[in-house]
Protein backbone atom coordinates (compact mmCIF):
# COMPACT_ATOMS: atom_id res chain seq x y z
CA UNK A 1 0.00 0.00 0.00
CA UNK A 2 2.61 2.56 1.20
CA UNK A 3 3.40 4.39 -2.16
CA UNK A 4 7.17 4.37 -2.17
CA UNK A 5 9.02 3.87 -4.69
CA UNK A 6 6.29 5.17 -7.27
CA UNK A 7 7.51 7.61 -9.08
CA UNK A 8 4.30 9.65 -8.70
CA UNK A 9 4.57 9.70 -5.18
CA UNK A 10 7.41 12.20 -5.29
CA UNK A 11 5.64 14.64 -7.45
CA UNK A 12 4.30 17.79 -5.84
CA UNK A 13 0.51 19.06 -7.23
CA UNK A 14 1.34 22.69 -8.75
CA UNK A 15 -1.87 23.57 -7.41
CA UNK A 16 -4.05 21.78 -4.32
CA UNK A 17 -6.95 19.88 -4.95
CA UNK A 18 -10.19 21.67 -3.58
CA UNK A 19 -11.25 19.44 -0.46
CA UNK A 20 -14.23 20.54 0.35
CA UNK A 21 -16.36 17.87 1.20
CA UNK A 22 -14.30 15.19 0.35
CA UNK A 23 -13.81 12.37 2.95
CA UNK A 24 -10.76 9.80 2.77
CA UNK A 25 -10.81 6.36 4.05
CA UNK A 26 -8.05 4.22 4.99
CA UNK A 27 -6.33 2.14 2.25
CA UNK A 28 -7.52 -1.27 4.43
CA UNK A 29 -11.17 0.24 5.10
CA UNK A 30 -13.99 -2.39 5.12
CA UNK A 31 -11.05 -5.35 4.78
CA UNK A 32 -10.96 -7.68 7.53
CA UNK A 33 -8.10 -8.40 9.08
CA UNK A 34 -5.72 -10.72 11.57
CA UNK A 35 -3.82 -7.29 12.40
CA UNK A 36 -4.47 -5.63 15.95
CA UNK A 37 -5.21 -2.26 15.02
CA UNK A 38 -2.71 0.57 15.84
CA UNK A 39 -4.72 3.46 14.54
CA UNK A 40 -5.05 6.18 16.53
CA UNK A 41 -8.05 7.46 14.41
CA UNK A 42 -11.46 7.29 16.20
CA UNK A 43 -12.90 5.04 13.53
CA UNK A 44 -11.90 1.96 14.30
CA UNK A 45 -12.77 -1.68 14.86
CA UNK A 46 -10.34 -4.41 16.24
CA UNK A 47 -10.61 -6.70 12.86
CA UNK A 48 -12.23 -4.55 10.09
CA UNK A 49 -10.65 -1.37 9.63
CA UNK A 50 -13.24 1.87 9.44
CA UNK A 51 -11.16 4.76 9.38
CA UNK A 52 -12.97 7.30 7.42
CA UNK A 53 -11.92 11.75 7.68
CA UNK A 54 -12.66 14.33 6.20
CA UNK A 55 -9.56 14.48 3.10
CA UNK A 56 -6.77 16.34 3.95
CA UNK A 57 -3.07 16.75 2.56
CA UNK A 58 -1.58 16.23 5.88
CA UNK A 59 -2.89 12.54 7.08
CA UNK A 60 -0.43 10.11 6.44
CA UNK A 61 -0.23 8.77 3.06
CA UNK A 62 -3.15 10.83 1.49
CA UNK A 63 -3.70 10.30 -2.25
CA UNK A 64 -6.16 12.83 -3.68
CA UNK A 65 -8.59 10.30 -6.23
CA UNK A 66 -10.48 12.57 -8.62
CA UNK A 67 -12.00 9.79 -9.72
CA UNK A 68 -13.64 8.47 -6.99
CA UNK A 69 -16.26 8.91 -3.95
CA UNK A 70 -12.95 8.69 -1.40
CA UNK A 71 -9.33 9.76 -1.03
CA UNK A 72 -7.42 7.43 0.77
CA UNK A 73 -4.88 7.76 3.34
CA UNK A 74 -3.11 5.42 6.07
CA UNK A 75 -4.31 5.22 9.18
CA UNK A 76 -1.98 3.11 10.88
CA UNK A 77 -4.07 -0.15 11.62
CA UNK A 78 -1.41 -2.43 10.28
CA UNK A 79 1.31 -0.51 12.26
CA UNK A 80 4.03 1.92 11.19
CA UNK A 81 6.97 0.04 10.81
């Protein structure tokens, strides 16, 4: 999941996407999982991840998805190491 070493992961938008009510949800969101959760995000369950914010550049791993109804981001539930 982590996006490094992909090439577009490096690249800095010339101009930030417009937000506004946009929501992110983890990467794992909805997947079960054997993983104790480590998020520290309030949305949370201990084997099906439900981390879900409102999208912003600054939570870990945020990719901006045109595209779609959610941005995703990282929120930690499979650890940070």
């Amino acid at each position: 999941m982590i996006c490094w070493p992909k090439p577009e992961s490096r690249e800095i938008a010339d101009v930030q996407p417009d937000l506004t009510n946009r929501r992110a949800r983890c990467f794992y969101h909805g997947k079960n999982s054997t993983h104790k959760c480590q998020s520290h995000y309030r949305t949370q369950s201990k084997t099906i991840c439900k981390a879900e914010e409102p999208s912003d550049v600054d939570l870990p791993f945020f990719e901006y998805k045109l595209d779609k109804e959610y941005d995703i981001f990282y929120c930690g539930c499979h650890g940070w190491d």
